[in-house]
Protein backbone atom coordinates (compact mmCIF):
# COMPACT_ATOMS: atom_id res chain seq x y z
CA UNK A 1 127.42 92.67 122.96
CA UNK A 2 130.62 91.81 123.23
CA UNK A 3 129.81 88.69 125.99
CA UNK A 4 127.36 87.58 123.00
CA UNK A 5 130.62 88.11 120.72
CA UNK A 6 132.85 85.77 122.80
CA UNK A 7 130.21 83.11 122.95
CA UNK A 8 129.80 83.20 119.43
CA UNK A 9 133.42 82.92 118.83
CA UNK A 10 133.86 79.92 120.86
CA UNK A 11 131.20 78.28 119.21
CA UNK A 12 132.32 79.07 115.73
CA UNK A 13 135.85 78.22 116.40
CA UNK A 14 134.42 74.02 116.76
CA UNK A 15 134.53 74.53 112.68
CA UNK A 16 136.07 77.52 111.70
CA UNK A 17 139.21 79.41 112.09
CA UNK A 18 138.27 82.87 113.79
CA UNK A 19 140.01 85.97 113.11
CA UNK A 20 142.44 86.93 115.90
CA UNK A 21 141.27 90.38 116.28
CA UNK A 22 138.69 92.47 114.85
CA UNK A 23 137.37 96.19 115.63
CA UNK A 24 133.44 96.56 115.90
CA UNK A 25 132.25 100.06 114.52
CA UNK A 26 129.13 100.52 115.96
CA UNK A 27 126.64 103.09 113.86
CA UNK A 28 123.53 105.09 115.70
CA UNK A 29 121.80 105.75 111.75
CA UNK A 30 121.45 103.91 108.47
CA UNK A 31 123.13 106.44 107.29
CA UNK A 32 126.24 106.72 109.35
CA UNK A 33 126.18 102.67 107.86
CA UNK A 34 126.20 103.88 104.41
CA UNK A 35 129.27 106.61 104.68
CA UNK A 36 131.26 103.23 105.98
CA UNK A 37 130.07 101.36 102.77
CA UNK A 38 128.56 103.12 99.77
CA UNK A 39 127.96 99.48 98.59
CA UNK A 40 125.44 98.87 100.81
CA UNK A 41 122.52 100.62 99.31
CA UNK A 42 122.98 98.67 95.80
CA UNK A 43 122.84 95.11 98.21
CA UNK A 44 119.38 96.80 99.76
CA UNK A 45 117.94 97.83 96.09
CA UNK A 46 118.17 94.37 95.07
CA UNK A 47 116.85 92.98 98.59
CA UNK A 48 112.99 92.65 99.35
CA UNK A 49 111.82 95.16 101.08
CA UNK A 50 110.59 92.71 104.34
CA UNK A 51 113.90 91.20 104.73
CA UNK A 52 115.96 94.43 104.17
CA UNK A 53 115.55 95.81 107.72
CA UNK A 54 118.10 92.33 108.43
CA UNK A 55 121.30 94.00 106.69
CA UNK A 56 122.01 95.49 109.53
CA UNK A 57 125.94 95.99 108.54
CA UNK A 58 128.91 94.34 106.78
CA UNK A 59 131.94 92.83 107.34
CA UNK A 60 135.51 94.33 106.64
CA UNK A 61 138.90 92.29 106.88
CA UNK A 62 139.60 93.81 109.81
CA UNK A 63 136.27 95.47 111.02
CA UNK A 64 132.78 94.64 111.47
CA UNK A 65 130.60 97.78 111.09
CA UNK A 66 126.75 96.83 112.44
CA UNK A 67 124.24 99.22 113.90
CA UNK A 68 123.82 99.89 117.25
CA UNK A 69 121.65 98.69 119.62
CA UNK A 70 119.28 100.54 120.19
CA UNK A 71 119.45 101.37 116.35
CA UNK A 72 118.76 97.52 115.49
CA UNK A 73 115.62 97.82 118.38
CA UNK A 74 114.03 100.92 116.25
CA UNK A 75 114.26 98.17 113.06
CA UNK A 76 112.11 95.86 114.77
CA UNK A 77 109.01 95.20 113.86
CA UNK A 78 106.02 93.66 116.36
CA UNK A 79 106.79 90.17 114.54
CA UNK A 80 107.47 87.54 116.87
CA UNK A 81 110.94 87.00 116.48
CA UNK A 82 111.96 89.90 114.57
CA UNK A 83 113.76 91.73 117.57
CA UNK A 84 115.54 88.63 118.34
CA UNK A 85 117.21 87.92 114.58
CA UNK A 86 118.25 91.87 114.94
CA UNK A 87 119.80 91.43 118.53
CA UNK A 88 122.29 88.76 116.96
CA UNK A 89 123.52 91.18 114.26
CA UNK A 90 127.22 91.78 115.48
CA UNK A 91 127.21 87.97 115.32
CA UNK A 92 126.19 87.55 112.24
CA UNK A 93 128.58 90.15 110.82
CA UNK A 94 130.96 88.29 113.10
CA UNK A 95 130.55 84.73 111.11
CA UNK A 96 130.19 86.72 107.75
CA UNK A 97 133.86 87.71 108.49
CA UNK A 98 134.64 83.85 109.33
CA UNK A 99 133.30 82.57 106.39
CA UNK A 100 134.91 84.95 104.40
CA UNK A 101 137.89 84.61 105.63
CA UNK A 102 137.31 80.71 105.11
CA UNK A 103 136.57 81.07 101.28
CA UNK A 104 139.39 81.05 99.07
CA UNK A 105 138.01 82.69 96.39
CA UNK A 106 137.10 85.40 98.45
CA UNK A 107 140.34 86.13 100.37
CA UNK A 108 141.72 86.65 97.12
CA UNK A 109 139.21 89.04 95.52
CA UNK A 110 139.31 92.41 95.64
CA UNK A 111 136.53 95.35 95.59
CA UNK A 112 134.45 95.55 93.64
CA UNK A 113 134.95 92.17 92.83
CA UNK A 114 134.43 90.80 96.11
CA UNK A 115 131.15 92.47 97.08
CA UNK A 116 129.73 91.65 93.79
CA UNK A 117 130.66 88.04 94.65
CA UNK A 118 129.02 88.53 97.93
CA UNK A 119 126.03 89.30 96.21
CA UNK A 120 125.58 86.65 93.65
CA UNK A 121 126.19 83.87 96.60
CA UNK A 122 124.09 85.70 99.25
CA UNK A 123 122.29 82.52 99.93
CA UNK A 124 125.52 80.70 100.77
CA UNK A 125 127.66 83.09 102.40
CA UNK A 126 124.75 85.32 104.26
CA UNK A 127 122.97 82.18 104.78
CA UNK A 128 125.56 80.38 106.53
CA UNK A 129 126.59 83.52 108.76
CA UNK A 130 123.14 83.98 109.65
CA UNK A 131 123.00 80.03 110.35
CA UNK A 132 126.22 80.31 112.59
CA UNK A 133 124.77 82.89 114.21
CA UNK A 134 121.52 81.62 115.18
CA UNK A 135 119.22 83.75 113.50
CA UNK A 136 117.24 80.95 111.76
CA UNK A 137 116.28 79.77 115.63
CA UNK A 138 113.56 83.17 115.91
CA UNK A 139 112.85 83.68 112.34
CA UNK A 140 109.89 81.07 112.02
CA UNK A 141 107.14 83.63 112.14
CA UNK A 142 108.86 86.71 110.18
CA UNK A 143 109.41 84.05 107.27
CA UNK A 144 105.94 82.87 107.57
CA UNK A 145 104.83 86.63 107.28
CA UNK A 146 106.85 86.98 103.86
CA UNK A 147 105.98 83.87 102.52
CA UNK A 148 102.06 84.50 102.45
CA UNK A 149 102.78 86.89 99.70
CA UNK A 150 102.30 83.97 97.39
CA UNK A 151 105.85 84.31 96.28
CA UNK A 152 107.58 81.05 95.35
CA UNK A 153 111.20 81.57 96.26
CA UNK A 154 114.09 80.04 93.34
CA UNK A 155 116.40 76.98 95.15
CA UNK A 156 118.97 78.38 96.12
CA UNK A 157 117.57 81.57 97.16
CA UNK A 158 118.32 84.60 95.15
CA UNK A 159 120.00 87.60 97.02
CA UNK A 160 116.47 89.16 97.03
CA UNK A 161 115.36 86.40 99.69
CA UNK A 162 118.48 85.29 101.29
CA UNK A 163 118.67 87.15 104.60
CA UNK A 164 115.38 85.16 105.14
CA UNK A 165 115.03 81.88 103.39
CA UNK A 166 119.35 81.08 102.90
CA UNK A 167 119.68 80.07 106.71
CA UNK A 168 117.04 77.84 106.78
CA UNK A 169 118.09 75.88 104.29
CA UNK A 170 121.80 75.99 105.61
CA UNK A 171 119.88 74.61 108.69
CA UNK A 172 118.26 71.77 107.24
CA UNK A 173 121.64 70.91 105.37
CA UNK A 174 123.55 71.12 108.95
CA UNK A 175 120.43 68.90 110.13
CA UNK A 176 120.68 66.13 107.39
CA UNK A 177 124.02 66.18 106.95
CA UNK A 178 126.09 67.98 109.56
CA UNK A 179 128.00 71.38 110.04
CA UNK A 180 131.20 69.87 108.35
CA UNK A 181 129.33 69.76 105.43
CA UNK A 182 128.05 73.55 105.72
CA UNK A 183 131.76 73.93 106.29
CA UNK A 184 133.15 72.37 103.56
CA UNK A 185 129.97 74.09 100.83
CA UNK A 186 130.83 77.49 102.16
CA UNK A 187 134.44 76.85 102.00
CA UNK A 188 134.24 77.47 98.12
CA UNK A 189 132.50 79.51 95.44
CA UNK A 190 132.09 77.14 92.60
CA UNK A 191 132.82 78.50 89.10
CA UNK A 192 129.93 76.57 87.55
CA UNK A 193 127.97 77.79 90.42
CA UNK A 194 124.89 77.36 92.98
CA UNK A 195 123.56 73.60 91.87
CA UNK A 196 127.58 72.35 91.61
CA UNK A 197 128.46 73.94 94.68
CA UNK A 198 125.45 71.67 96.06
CA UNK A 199 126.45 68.75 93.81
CA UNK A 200 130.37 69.21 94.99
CA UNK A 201 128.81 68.01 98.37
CA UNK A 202 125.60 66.09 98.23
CA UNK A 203 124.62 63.69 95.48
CA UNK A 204 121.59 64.03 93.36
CA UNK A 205 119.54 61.88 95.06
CA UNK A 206 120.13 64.09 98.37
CA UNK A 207 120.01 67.75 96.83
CA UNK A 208 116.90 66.67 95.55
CA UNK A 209 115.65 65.85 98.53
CA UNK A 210 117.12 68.76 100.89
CA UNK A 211 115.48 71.12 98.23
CA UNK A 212 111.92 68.73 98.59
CA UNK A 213 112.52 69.33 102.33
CA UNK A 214 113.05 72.88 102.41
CA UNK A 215 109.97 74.06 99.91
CA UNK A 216 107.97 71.75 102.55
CA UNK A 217 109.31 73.57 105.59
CA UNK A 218 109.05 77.11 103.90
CA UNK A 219 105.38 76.40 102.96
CA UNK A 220 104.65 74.84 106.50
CA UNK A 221 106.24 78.94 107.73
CA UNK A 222 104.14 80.12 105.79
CA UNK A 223 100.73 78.58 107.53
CA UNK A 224 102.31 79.85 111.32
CA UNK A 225 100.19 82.60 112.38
């Protein structure tokens, strides 16, 4: 884990500035989890049940608090792919705490503020850890499981689908347009908002094209079998 950690960080650090030093609290139950964070079972109520086995921890200032490993193998399901997004969770909690700490609005908040910001831009800030940390790379098959539902997911994603929808579109923005871009979107929570944080860094023409994209590549998921 912490190999995976180091070649995470030096990866990260081509866009980001990375914390110095952080403690990793590792946790054998959900449970244990919750006693760190008693504002993690409000983030899983609001979550959909499918892509709540993903919050697999949080990220602290100076501490990232995940579940173990063998805990995060006991999540997985027999999805293809699903043991592989929960392998990279100390990563993702890793590049949560990067792109928090590369948000100005949300060095300066304080709880509850914060995690209640957290919340209403789950698709940027989850999505982009989740990017970062490779997640969207295995979760083809798990998102095409969700999606046959029927359910027709709001642009951005809503914190009820963002562990699984966010980082692909983060992905296809990083695709069309490039990381910096991902870098400079996350760098900010816009006070009008989702649609002018997109519109702060992609014209009208293009956000209505990434969003054309990413409806086509969520309901091509949702044919993989």
């Amino acid at each position: 884990m912490l190999a995976q950690l180091e070649r995470a960080r030096e990866r990260i650090l081509e866009q980001y500035t990375v914390p110095d030093e952080l403690t990793v609290v590792l946790h054998d139950t959900a449970a244990e989890l919750v006693l760190s964070n008693p504002l993690l079972p409000p983030l899983w109520a609001v979550t959909a049940r499918p892509a709540r086995r993903y919050l697999t921890g949080w990220a602290g200032i100076n501490e990232l608090h995940v579940l173990s490993p063998k805990a995060l193998r006991e999540r997985a399901t027999s999805v293809s792919g699903s043991f592989e997004m929960l392998a990279l969770a100390p990563v993702t909690q890793y590049a949560k705490r990067v792109v928090l700490g590369a948000n100005r609005e949300l060095q300066a908040a304080r709880l509850p503020a914060r995690s209640l910001a957290e919340l209403r831009w789950a698709w940027l800030i989850d999505g982009t850890a989740r990017w970062l940390a490779g997640e969207s790379d295995y979760s083809r098959r798990v998102v095409g499981q969700y999606l046959r539902s029927g359910h027709r997911p709001r642009f951005p994603p809503s914190a009820h689908d963002a562990p699984l929808l966010a980082p692909i579109l983060i992905a296809m923005i990083a695709e069309q347009e490039g990381a910096a871009t991902v870098a400079r979107l996350a760098g900010r929570l816009h006070s009008n908002g989702a649609q002018a944080a997109l519109r702060g860094v992609l014209s009208g023409e293009r956000l209505l094209t990434i969003e054309n994209d990413w409806r086509a590549r969520l309901r091509g998921l949702a044919e993989v079998r």
